[in-house]
PDB file of N, CA and C in Angstrom:
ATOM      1  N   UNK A   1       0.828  -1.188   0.000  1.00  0.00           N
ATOM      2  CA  UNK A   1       0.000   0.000   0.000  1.00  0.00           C
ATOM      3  C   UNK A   1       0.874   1.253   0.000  1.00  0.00           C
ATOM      4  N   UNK A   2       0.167   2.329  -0.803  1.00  0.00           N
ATOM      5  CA  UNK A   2       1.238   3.602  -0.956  1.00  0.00           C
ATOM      6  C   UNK A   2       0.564   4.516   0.215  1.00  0.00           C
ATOM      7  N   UNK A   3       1.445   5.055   1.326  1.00  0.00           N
ATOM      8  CA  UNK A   3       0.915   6.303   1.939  1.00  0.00           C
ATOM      9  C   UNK A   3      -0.333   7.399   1.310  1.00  0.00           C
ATOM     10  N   UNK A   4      -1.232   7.826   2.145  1.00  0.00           N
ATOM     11  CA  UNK A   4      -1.960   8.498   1.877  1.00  0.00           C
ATOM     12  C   UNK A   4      -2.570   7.970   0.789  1.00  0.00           C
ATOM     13  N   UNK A   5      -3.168   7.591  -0.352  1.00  0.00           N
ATOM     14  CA  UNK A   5      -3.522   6.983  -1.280  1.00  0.00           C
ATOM     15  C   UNK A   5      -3.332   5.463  -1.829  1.00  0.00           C
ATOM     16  N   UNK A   6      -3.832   5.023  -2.271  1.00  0.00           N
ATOM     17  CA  UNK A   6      -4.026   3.542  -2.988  1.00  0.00           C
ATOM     18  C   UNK A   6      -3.880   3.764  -4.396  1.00  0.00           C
ATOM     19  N   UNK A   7      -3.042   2.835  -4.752  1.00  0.00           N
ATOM     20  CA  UNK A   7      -2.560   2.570  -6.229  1.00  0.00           C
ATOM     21  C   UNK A   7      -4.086   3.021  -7.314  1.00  0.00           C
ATOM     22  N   UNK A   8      -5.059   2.673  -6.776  1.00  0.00           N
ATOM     23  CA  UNK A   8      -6.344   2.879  -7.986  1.00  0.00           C
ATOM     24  C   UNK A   8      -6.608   4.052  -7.611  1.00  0.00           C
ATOM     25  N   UNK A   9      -6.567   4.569  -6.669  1.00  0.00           N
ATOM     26  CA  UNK A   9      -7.311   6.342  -6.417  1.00  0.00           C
ATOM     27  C   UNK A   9      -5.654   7.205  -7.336  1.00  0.00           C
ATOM     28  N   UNK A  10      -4.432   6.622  -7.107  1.00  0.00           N
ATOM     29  CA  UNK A  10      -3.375   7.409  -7.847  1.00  0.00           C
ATOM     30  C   UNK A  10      -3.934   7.011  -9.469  1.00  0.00           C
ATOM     31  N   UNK A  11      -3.888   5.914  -9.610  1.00  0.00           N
ATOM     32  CA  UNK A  11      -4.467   5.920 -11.060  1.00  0.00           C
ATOM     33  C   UNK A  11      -5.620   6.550 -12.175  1.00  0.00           C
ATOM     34  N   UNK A  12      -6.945   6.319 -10.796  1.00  0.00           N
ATOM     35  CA  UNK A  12      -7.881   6.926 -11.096  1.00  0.00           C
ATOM     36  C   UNK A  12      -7.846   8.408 -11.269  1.00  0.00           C
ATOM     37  N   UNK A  13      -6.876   9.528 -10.219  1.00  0.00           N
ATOM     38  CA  UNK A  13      -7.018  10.828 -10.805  1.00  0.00           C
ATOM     39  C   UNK A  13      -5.973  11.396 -11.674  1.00  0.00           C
ATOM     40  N   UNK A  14      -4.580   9.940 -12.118  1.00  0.00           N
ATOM     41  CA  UNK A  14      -4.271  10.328 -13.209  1.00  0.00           C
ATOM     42  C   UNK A  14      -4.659  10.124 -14.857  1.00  0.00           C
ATOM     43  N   UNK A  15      -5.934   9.304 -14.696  1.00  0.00           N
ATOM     44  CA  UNK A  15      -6.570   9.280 -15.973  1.00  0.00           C
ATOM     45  C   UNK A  15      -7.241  10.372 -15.631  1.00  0.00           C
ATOM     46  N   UNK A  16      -8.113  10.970 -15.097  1.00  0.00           N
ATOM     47  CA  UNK A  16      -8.762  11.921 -14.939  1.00  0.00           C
ATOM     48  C   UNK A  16      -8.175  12.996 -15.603  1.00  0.00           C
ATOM     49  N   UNK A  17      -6.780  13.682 -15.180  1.00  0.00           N
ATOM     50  CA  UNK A  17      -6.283  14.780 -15.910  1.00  0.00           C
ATOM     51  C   UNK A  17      -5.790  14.704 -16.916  1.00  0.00           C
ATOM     52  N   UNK A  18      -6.495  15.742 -18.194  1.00  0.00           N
ATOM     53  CA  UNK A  18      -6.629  16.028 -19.267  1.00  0.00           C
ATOM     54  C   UNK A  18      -5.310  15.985 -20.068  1.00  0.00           C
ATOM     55  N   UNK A  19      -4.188  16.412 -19.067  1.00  0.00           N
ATOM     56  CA  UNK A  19      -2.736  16.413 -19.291  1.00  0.00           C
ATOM     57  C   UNK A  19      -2.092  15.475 -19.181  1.00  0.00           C
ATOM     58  N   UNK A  20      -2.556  14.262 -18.731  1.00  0.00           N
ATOM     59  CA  UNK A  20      -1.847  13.036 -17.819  1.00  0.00           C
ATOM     60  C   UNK A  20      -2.599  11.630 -18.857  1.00  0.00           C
ATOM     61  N   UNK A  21      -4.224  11.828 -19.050  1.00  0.00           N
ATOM     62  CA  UNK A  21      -4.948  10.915 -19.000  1.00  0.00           C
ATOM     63  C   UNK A  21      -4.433   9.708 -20.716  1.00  0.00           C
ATOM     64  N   UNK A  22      -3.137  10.379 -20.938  1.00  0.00           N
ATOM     65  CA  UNK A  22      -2.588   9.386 -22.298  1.00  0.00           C
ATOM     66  C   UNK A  22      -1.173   8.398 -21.862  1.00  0.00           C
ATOM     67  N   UNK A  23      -0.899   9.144 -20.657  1.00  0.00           N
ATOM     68  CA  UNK A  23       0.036   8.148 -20.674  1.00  0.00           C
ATOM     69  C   UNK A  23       0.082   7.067 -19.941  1.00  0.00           C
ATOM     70  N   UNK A  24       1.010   6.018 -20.154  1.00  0.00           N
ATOM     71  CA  UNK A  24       0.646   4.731 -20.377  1.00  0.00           C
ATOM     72  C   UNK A  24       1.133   4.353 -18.964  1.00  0.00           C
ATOM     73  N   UNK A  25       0.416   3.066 -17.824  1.00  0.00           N
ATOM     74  CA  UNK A  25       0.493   3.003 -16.499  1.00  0.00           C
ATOM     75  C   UNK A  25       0.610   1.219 -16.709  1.00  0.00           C
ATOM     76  N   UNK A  26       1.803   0.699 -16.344  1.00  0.00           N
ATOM     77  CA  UNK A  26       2.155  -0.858 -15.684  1.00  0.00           C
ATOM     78  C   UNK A  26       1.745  -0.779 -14.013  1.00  0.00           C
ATOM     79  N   UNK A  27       0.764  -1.407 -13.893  1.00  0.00           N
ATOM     80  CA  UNK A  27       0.190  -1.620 -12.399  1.00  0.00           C
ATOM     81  C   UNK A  27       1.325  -2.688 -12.167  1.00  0.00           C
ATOM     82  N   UNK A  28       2.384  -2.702 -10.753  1.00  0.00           N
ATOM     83  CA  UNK A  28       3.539  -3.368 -10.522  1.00  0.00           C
ATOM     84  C   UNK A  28       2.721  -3.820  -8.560  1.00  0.00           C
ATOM     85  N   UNK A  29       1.922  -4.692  -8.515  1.00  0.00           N
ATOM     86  CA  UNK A  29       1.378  -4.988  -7.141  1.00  0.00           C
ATOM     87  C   UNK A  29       1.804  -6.493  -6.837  1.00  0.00           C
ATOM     88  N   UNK A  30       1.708  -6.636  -5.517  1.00  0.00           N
ATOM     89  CA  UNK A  30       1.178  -8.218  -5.166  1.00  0.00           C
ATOM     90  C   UNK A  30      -0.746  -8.353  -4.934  1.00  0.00           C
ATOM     91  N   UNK A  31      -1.047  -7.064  -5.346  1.00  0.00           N
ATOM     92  CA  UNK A  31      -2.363  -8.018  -5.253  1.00  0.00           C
ATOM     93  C   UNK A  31      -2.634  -8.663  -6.425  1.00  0.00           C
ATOM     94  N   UNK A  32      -3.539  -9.516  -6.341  1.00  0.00           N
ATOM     95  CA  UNK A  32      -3.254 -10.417  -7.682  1.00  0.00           C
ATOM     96  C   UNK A  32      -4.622 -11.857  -7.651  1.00  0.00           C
ATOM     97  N   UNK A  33      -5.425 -10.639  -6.781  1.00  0.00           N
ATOM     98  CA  UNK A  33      -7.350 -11.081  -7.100  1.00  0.00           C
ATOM     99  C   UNK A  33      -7.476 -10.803  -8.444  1.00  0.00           C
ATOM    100  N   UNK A  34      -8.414 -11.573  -9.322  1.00  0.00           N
ATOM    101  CA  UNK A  34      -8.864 -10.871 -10.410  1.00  0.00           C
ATOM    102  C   UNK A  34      -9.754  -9.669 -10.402  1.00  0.00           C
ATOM    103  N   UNK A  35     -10.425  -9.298  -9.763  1.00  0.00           N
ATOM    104  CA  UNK A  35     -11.228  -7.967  -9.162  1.00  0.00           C
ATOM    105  C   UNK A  35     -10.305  -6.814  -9.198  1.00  0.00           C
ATOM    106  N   UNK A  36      -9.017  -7.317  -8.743  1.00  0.00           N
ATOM    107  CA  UNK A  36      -8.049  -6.480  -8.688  1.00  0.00           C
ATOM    108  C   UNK A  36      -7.241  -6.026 -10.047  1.00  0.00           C
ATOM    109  N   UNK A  37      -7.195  -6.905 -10.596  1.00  0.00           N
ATOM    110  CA  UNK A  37      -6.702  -6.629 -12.005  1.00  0.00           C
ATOM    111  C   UNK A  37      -7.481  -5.917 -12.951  1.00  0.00           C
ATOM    112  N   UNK A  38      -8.964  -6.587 -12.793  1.00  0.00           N
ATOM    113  CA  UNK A  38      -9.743  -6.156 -13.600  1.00  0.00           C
ATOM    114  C   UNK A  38      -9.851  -4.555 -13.411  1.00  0.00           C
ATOM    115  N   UNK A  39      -9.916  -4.172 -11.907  1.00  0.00           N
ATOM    116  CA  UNK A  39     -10.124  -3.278 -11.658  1.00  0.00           C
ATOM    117  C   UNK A  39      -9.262  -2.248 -12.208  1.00  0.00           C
ATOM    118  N   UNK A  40      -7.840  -2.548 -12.140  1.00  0.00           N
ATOM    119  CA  UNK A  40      -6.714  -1.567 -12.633  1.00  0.00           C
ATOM    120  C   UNK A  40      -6.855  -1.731 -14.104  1.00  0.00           C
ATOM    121  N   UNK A  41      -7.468  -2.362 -14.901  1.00  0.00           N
ATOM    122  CA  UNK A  41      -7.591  -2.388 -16.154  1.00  0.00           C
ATOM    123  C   UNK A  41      -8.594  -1.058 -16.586  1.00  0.00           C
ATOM    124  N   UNK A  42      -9.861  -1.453 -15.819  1.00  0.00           N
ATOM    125  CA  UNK A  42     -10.977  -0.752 -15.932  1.00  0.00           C
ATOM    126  C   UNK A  42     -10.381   0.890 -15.833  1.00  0.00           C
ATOM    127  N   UNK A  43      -9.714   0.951 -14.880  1.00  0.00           N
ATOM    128  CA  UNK A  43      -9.233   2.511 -14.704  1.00  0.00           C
ATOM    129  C   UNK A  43      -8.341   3.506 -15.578  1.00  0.00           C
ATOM    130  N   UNK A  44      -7.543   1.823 -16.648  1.00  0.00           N
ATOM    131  CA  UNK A  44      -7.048   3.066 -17.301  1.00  0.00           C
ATOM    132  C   UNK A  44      -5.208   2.112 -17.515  1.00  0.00           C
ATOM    133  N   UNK A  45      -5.384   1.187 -16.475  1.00  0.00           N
ATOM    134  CA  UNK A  45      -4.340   0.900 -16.728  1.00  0.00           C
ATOM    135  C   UNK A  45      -4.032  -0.100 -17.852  1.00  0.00           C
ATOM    136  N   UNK A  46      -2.474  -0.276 -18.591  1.00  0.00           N
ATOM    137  CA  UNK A  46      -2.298  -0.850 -19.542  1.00  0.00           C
ATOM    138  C   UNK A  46      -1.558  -2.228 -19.530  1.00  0.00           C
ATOM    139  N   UNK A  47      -1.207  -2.593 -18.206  1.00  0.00           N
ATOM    140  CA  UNK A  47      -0.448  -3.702 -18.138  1.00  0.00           C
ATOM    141  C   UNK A  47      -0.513  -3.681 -16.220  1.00  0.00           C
ATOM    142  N   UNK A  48      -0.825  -4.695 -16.222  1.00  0.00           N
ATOM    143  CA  UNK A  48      -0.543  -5.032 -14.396  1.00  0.00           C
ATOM    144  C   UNK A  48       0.399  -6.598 -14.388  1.00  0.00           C
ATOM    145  N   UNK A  49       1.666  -5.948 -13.470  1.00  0.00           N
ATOM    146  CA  UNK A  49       2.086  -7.567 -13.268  1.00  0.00           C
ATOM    147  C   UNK A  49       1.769  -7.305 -11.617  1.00  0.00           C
ATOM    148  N   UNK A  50       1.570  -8.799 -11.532  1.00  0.00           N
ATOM    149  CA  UNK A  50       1.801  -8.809 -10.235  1.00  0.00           C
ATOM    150  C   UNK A  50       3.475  -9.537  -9.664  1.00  0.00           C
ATOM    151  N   UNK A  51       4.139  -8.593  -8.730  1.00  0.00           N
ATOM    152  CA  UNK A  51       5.399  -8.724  -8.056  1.00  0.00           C
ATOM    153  C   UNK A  51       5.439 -10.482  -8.071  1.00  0.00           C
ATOM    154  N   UNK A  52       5.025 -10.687  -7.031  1.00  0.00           N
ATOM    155  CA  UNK A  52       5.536 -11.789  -6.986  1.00  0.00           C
ATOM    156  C   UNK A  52       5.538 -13.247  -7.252  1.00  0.00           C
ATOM    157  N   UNK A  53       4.917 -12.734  -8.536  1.00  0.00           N
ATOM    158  CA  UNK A  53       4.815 -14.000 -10.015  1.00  0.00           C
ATOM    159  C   UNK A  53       5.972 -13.888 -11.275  1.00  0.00           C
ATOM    160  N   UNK A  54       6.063 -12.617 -11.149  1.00  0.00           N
ATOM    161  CA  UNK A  54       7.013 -11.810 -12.373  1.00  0.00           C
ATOM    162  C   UNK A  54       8.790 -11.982 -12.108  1.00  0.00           C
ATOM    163  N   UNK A  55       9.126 -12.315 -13.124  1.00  0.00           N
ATOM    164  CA  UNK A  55      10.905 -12.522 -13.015  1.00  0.00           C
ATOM    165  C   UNK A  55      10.916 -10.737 -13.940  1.00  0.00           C
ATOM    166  N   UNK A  56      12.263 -10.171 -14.188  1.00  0.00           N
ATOM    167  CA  UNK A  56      12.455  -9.138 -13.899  1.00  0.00           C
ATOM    168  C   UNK A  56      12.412  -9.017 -15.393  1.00  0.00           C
ATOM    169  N   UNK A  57      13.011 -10.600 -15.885  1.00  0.00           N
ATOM    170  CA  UNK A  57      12.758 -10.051 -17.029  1.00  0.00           C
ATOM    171  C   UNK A  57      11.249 -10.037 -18.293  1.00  0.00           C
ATOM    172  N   UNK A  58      10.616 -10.771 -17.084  1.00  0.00           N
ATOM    173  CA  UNK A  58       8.780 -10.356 -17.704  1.00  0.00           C
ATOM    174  C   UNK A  58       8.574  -8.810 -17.633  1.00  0.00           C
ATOM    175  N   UNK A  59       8.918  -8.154 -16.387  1.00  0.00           N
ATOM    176  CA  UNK A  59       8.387  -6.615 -16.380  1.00  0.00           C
ATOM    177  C   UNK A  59       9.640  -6.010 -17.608  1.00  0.00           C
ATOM    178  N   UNK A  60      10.903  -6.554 -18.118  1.00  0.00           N
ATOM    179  CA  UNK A  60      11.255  -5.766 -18.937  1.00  0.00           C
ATOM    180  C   UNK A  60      10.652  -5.995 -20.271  1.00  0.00           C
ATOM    181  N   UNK A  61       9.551  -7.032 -20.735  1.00  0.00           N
ATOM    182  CA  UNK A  61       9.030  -7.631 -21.550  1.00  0.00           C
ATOM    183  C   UNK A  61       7.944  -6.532 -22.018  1.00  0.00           C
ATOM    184  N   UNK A  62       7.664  -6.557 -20.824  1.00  0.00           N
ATOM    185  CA  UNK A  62       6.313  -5.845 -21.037  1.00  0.00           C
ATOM    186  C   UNK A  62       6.318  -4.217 -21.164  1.00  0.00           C
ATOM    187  N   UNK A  63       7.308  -3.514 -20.712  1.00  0.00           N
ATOM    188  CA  UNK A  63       7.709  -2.321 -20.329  1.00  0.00           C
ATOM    189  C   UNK A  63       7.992  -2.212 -22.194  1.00  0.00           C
ATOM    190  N   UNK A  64       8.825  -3.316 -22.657  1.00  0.00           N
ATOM    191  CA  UNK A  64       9.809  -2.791 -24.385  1.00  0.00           C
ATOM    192  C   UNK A  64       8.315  -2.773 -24.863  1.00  0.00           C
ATOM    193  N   UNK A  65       7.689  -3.807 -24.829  1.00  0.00           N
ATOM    194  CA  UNK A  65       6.262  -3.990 -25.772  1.00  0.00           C
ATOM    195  C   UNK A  65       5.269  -2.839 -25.792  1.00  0.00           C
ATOM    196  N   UNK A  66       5.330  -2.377 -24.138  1.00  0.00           N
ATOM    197  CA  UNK A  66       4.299  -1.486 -24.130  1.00  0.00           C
ATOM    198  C   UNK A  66       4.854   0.374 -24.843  1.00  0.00           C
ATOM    199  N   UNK A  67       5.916   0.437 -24.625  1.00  0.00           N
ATOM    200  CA  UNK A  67       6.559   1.210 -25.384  1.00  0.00           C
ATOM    201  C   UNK A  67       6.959   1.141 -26.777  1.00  0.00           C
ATOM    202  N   UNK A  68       7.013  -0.151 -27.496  1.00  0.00           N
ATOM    203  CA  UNK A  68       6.757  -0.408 -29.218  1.00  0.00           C
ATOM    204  C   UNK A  68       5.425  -0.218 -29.481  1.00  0.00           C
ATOM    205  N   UNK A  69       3.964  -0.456 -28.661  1.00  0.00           N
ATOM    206  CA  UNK A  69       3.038  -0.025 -29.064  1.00  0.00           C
ATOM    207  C   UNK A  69       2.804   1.155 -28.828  1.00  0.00           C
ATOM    208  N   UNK A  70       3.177   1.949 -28.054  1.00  0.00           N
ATOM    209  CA  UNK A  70       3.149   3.574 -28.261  1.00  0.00           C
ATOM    210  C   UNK A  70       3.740   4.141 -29.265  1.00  0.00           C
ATOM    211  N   UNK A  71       5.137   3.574 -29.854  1.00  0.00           N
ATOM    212  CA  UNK A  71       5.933   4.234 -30.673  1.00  0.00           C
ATOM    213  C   UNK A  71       5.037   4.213 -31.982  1.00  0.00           C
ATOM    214  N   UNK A  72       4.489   3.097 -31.953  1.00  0.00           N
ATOM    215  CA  UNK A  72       3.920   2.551 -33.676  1.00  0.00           C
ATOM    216  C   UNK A  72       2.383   3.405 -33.779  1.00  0.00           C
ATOM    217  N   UNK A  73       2.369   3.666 -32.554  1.00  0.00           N
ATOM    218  CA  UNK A  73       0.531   4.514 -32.191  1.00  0.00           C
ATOM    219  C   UNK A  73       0.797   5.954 -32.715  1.00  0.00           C
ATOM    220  N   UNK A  74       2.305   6.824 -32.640  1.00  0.00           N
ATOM    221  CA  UNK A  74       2.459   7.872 -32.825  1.00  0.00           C
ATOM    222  C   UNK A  74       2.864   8.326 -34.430  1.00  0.00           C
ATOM    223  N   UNK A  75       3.020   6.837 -34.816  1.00  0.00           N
ATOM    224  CA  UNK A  75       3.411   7.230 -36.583  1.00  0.00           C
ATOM    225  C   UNK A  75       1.860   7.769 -36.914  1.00  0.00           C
TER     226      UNK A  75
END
């Protein structure tokens, strides 16, 4: 858990702003309910691993991919 806020209320009011609401969010948790996933999906997010399923080099997997689909989104 993050001080003062929860990972979905930080998420939730950075889709919210108009300035913020494009860029791209890897949810990096141990929660790892499907409610929970679904949920960070629903909000905006583009990739959730959960910690402690993930070897380091899955989150670098997903980090190159999710950044080749931005690159190819901006041609």
């Amino acid at each position: 858990m993050m001080p003062i806020k929860d990972g979905f209320a930080a998420l939730q009011e950075l889709k919210a702003d108009p300035n913020l609401r494009d860029v791209n969010v890897i949810v990096l948790s141990n929660l790892s309910q499907d409610d929970d996933i679904n949920k960070a999906k629903v909000l905006g997010a583009d990739e959730f691993i959960v910690k402690s399923h993930a070897t380091l080099g899955e989150v670098v997997e997903k980090v190159v991919s999710l950044l080749a689909k931005q690159k190819q989104h901006e041609r």
